[in-house]
N, C-alpha and C. Protein backbone atom coordinates (compact mmCIF):
# COMPACT_ATOMS: atom_id res chain seq x y z
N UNK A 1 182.76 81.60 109.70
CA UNK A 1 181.49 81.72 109.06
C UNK A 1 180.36 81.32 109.99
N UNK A 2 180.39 80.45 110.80
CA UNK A 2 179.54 79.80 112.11
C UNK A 2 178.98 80.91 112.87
N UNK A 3 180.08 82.01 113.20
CA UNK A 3 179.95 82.61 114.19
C UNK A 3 179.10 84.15 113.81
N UNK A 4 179.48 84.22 112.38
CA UNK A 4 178.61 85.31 111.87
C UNK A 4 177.21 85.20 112.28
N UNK A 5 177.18 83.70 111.66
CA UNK A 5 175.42 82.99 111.72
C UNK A 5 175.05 83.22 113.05
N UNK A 6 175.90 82.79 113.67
CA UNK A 6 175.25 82.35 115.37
C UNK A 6 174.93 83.80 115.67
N UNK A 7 175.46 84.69 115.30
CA UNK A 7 175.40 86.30 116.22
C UNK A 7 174.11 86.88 115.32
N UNK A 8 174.14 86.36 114.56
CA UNK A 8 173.06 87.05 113.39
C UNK A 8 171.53 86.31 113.98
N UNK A 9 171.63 84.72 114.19
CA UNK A 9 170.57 84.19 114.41
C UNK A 9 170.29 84.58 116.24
N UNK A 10 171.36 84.80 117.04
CA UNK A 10 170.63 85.26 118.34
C UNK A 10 170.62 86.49 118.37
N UNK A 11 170.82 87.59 117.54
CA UNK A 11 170.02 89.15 116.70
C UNK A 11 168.69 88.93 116.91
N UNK A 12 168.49 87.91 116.23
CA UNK A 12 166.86 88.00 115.73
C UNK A 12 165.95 87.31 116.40
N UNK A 13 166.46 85.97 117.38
CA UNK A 13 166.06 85.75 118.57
C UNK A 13 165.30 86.64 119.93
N UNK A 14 166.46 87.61 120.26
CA UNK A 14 166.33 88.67 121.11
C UNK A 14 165.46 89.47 120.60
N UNK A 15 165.17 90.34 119.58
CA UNK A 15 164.49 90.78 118.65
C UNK A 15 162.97 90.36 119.07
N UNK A 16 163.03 88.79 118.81
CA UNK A 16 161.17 88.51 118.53
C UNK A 16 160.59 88.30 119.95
N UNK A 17 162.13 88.42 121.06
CA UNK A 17 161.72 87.77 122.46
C UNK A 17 160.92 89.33 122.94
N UNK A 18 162.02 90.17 122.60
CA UNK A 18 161.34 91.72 123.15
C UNK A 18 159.94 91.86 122.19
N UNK A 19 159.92 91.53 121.09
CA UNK A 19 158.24 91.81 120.39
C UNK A 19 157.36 91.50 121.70
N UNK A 20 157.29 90.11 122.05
CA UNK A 20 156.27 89.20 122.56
C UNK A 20 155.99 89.86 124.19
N UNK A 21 157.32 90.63 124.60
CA UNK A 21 157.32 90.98 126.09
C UNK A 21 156.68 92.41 125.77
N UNK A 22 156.80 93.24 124.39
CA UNK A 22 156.20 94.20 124.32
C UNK A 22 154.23 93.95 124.56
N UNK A 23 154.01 93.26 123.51
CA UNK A 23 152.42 92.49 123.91
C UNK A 23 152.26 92.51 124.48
N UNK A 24 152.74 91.58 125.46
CA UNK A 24 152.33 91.39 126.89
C UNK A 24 151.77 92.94 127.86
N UNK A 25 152.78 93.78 127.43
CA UNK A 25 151.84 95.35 128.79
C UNK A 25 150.48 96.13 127.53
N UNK A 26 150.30 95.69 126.44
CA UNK A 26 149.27 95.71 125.61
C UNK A 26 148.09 95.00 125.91
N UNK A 27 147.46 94.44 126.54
CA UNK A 27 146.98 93.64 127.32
C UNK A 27 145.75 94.39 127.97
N UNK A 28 145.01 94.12 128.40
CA UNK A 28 143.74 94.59 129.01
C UNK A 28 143.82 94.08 130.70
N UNK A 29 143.71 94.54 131.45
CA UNK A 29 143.82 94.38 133.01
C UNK A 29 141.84 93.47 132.80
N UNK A 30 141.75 92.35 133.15
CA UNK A 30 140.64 91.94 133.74
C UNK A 30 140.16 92.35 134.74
N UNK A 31 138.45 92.64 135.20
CA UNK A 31 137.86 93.54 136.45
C UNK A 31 137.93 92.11 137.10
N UNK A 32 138.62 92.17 138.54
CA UNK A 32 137.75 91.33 139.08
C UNK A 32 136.11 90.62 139.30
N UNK A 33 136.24 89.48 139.80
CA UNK A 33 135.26 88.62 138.97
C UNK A 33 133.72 89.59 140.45
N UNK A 34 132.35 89.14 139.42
CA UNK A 34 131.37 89.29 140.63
C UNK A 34 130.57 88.57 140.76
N UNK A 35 129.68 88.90 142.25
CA UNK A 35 128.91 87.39 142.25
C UNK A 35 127.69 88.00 141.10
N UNK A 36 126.76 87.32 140.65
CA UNK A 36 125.50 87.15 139.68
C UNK A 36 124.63 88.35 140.39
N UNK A 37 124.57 88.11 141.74
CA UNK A 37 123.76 89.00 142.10
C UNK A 37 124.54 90.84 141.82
N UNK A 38 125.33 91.07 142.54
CA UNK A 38 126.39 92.19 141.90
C UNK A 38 126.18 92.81 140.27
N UNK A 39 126.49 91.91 139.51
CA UNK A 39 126.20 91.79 138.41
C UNK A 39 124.63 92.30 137.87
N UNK A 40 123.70 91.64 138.27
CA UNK A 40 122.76 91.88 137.69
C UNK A 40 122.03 93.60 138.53
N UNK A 41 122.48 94.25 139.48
CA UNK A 41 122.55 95.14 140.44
C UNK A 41 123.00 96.51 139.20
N UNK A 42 124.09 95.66 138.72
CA UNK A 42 125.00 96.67 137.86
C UNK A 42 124.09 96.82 136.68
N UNK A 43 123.60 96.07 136.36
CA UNK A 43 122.91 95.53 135.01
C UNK A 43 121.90 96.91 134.81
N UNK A 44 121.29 96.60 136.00
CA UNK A 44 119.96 97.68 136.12
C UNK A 44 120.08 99.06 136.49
N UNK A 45 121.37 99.21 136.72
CA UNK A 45 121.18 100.46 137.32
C UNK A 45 121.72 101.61 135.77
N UNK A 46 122.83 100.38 135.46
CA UNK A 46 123.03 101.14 133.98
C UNK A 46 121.83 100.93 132.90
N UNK A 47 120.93 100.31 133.02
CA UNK A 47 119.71 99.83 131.56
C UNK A 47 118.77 101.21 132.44
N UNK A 48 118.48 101.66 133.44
CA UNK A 48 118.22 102.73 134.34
C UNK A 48 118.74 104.00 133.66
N UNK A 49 120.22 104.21 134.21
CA UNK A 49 120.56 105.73 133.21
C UNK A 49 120.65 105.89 131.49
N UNK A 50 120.48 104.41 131.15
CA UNK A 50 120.18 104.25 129.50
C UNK A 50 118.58 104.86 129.35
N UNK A 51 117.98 104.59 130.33
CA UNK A 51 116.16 105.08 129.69
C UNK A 51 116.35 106.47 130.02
N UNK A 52 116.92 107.10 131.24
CA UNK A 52 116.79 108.25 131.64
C UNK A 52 117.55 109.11 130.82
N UNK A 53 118.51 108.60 129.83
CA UNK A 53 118.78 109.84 129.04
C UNK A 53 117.79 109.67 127.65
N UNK A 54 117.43 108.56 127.25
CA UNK A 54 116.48 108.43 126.25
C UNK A 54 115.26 109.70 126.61
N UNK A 55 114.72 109.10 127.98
CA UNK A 55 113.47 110.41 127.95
C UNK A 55 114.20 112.12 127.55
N UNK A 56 115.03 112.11 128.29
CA UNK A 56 115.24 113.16 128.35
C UNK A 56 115.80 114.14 126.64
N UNK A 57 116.07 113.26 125.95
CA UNK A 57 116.35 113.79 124.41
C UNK A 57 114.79 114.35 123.85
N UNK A 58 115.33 115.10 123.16
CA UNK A 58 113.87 115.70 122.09
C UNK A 58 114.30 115.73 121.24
N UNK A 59 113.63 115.63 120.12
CA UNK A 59 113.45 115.86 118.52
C UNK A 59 112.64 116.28 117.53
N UNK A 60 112.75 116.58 116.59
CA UNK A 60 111.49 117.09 116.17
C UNK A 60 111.25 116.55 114.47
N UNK A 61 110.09 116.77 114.16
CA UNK A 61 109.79 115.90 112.77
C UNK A 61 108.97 116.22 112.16
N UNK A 62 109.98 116.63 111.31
CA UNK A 62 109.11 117.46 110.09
C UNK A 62 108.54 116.75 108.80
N UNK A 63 107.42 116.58 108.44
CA UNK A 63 106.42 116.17 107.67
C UNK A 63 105.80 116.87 106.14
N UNK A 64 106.35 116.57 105.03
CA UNK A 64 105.48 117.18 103.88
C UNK A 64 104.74 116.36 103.37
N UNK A 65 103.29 116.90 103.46
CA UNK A 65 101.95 116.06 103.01
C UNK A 65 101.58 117.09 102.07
N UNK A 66 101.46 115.88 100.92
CA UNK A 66 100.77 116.14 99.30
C UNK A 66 99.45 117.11 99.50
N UNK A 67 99.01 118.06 98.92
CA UNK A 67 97.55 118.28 99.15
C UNK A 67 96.65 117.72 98.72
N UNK A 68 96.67 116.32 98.18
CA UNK A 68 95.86 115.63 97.52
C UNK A 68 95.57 114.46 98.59
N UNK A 69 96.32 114.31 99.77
CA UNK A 69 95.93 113.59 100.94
C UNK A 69 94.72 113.86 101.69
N UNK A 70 94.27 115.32 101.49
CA UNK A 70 93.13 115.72 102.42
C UNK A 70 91.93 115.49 101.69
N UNK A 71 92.56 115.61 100.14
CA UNK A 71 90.78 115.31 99.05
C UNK A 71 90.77 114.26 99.41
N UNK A 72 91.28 112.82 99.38
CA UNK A 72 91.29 111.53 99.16
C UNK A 72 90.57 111.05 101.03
N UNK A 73 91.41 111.83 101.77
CA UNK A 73 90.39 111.40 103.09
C UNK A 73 89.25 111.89 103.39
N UNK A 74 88.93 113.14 102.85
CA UNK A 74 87.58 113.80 102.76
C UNK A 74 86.40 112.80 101.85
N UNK A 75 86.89 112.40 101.29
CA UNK A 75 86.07 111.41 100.00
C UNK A 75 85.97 110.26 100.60
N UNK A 76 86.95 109.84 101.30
CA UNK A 76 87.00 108.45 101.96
C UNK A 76 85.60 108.68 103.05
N UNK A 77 85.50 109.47 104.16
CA UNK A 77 84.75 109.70 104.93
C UNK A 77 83.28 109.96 104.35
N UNK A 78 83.12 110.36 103.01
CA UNK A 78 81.63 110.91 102.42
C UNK A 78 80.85 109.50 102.01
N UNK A 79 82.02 108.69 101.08
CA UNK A 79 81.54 107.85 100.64
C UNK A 79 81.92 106.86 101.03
N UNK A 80 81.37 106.05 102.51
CA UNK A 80 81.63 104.95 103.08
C UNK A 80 81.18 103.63 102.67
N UNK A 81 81.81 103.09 101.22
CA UNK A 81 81.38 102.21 100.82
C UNK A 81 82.48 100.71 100.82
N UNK A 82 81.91 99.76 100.76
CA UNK A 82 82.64 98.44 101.02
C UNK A 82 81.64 97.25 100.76
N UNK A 83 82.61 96.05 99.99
CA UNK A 83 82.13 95.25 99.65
C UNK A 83 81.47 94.45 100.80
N UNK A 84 80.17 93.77 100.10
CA UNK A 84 79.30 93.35 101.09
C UNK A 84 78.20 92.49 100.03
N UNK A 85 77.10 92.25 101.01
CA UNK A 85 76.03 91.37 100.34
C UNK A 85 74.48 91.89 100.44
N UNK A 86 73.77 91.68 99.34
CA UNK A 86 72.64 92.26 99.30
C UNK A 86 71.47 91.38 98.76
N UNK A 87 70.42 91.60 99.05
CA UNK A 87 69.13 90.56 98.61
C UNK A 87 68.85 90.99 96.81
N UNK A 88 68.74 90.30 95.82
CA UNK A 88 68.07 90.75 95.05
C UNK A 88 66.48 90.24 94.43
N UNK A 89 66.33 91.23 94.38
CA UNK A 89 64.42 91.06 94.51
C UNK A 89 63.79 90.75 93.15
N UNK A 90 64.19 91.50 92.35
CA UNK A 90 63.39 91.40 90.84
C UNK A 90 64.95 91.56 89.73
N UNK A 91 64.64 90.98 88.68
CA UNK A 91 65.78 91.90 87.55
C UNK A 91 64.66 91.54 86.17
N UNK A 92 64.55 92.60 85.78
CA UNK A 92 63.58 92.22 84.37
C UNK A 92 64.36 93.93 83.83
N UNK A 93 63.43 94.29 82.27
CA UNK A 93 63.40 95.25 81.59
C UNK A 93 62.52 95.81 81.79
N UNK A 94 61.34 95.72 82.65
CA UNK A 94 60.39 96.50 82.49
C UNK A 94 60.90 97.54 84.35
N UNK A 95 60.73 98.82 83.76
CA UNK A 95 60.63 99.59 85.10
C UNK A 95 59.81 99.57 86.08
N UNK A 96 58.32 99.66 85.26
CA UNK A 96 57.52 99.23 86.23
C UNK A 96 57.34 98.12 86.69
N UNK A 97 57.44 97.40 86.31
CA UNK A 97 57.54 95.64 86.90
C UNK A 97 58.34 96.25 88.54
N UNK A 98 59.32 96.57 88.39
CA UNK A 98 60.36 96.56 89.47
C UNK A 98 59.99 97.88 89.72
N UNK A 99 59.41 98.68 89.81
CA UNK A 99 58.75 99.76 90.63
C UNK A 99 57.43 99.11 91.83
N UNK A 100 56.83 98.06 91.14
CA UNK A 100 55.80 96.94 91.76
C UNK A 100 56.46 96.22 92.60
N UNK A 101 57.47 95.37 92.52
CA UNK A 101 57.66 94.52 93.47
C UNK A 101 58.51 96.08 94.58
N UNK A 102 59.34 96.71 94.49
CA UNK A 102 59.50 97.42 95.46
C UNK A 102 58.80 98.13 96.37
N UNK A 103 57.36 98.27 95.76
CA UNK A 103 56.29 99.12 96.29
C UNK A 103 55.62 97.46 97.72
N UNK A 104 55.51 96.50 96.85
CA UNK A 104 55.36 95.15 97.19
C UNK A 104 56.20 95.04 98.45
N UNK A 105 57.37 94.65 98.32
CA UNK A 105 58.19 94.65 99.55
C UNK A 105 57.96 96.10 100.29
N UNK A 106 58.21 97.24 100.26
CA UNK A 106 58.25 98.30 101.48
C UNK A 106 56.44 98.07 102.06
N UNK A 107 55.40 97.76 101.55
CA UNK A 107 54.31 97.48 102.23
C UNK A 107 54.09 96.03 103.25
N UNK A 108 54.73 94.90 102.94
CA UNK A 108 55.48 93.96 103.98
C UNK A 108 56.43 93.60 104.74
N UNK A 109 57.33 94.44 104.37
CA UNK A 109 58.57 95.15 105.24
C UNK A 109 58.94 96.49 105.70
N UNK A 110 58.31 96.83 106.44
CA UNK A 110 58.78 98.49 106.53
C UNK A 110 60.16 98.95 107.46
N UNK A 111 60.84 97.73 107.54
CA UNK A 111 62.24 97.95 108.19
C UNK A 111 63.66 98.51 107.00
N UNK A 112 63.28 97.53 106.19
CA UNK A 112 64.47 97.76 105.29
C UNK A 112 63.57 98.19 104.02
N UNK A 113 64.51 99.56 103.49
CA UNK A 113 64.25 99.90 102.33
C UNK A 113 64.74 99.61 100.73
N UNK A 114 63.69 98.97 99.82
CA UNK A 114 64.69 98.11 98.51
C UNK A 114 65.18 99.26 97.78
N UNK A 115 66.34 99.10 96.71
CA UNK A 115 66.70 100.59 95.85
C UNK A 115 66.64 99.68 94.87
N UNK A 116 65.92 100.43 93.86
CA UNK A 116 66.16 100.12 92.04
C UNK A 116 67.16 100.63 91.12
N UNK A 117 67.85 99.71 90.89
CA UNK A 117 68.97 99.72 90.45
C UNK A 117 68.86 99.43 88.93
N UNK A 118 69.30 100.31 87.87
CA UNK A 118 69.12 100.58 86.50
C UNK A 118 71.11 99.60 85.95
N UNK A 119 70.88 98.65 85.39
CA UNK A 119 72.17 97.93 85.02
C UNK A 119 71.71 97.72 83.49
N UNK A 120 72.35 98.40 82.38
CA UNK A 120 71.56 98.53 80.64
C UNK A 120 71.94 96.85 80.53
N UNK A 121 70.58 96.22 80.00
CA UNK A 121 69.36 96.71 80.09
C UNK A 121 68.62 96.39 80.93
N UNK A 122 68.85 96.00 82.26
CA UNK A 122 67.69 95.89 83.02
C UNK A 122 67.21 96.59 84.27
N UNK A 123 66.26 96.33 84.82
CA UNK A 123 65.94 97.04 86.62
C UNK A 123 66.24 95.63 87.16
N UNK A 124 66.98 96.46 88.22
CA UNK A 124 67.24 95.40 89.34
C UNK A 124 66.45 96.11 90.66
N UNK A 125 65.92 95.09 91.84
CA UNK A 125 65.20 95.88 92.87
C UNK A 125 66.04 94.76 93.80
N UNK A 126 67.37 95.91 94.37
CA UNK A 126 67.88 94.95 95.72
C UNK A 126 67.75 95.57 97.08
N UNK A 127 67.84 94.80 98.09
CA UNK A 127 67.89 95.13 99.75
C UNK A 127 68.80 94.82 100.57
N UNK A 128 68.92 95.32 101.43
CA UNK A 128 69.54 94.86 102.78
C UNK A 128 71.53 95.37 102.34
N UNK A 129 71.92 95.79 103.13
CA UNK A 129 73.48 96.04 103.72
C UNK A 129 73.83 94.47 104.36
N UNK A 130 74.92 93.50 103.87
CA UNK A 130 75.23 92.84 104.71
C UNK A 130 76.15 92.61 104.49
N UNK A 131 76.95 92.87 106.02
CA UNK A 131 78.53 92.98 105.83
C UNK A 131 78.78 91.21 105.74
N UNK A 132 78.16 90.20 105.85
CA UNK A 132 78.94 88.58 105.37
C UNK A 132 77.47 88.14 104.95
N UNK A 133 77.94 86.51 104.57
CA UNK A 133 77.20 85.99 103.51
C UNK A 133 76.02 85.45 104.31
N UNK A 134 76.24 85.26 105.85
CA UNK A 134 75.43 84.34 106.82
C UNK A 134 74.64 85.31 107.18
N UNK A 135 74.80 86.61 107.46
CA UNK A 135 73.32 87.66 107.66
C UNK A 135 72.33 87.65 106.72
N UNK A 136 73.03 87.76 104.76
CA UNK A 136 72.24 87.84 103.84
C UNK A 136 71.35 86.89 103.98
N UNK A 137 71.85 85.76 104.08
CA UNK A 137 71.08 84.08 104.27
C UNK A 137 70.02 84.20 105.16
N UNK A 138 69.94 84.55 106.21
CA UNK A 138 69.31 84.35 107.06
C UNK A 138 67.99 85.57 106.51
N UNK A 139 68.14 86.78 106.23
CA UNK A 139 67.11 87.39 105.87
C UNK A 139 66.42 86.75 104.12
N UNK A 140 66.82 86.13 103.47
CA UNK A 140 66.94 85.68 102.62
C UNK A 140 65.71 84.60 102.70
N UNK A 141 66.01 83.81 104.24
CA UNK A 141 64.80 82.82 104.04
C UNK A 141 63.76 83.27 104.45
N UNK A 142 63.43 84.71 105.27
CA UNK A 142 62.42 85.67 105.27
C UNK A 142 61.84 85.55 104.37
N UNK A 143 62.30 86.20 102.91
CA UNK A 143 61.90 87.08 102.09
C UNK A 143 61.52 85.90 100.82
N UNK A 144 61.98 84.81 100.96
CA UNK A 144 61.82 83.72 100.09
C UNK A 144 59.87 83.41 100.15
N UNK A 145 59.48 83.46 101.01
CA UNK A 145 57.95 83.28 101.22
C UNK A 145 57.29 84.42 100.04
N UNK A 146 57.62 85.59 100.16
CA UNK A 146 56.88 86.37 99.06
C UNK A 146 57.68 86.59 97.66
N UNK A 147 58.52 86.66 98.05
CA UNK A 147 59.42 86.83 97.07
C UNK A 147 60.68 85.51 96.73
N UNK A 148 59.88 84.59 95.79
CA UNK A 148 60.73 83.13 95.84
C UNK A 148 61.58 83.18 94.86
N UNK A 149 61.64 84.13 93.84
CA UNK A 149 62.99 84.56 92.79
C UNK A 149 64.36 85.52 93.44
N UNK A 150 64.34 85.56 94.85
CA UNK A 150 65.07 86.25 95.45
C UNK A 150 66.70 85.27 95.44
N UNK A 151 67.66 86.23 95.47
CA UNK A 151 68.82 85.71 95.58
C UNK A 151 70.12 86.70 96.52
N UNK A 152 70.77 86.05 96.66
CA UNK A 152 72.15 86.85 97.65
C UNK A 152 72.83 87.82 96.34
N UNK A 153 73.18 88.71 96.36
CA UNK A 153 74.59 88.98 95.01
C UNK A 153 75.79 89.99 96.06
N UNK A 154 76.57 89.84 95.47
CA UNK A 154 77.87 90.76 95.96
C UNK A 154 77.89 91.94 95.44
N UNK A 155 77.85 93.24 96.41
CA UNK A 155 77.47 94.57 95.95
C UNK A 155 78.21 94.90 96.65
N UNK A 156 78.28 96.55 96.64
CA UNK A 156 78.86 97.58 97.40
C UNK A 156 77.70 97.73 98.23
N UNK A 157 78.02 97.78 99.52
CA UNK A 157 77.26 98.06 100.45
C UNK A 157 77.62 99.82 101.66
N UNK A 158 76.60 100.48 101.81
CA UNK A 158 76.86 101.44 102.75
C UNK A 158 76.43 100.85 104.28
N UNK A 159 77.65 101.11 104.80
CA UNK A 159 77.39 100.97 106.48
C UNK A 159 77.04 101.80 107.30
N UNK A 160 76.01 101.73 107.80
CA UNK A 160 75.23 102.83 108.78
C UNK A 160 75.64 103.00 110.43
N UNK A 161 75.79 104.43 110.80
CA UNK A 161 75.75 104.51 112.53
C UNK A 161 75.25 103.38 112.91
C-alpha cells in the first residue's frame, strides 16, 4: 500500500516540477540595461514620430446648428445692452417737470445726453453709461452742484465704440 502512495505522490511531484520549468520559457527576455542619456535619446525620437503622425492625420467635423442660433446672435449684436450704472436726475409725475430739468442739464452739459424715462407712474430723467460704480461716483459729484437730488441707480446700460 506504501508503494502505491509513493509512485502516485512522485506522479504528481514530476508533474508540478515540469509546470514550473514550463513558466519559466514564458518569460519575457529583459532589453539590456541603458545609460539615462541613451534613454532619454530614445525618448525623443519616439515622442518625435508620435507628433509626426498626429500632424499628418485629418478629419473632418460635421456640425448641425439650430436656425435659431443666427436670430439670437443677430439680436445679440443689435442690442448691446448690459448691466451698468447711471445718474438719476429727477423722478416726479409731472412730464414736464422732467422735460425741464433735462432741457436744464443738456444746456450745462453738452457732453452727455439725459433720456426720460416713463416708469407708471412716474418720469424719471437719467444720464451717463457706467460700466462700475466708481465712474458713476465720480461724475455724480459733478452734477451734485446743480442738481443735489441726484443719485447712482443700476440700469441697463448701452456701450458705445
Amino acid at each position: 500500500m506504501k508503494t502505491p502512495l509513493f509512485l502516485l505522490f512522485c506522479l504528481a511531484f514530476t508533474a508540478a516540477i515540469a509546470q514550473t520549468d514550463s513558466s519559466k520559457d514564458d518569460l519575457e527576455v529583459l532589453p539590456p540595461f541603458r545609460s539615462v542619456k541613451e534613454a532619454a535619446v530614445s525618448y525623443n525620437l519616439e515622442k518625435e514620430k508620435a507628433w509626426a503622425t498626429k500632424k499628418t492625420k485629418k478629419g473632418e467635423l460635421n456640425t448641425e446648428q439650430d436656425k435659431n442660433i443666427d436670430l439670437l446672435i443677430q439680436d445679440y449684436i443689435d442690442n448691446k445692452k448690459f448691466n451698468g450704472y447711471r445718474i438719476q436726475l429727477f423722478a416726479g409725475n409731472s412730464k414736464l417737470d422732467a422735460i425741464k430739468v433735462k432741457s436744464d442739464f443738456i444746456s450745462k452739459y453738452e457732453n452727455n445726453y439725459p433720456e426720460v424715462i416713463y416708469q407708471v407712474p412716474n418720469f424719471k430723467v437719467r444720464v451717463g453709461n457706467f460700466r462700475d460704480r466708481l465712474e458713476a461716483t465720480k461724475m455724480l459729484q459733478t452734477y451734485k452742484a446743480d442738481f443735489p437730488y441726484a443719485f447712482i441707480v443700476q440700469d441697463e446700460i448701452e456701450l458705445k465704440k
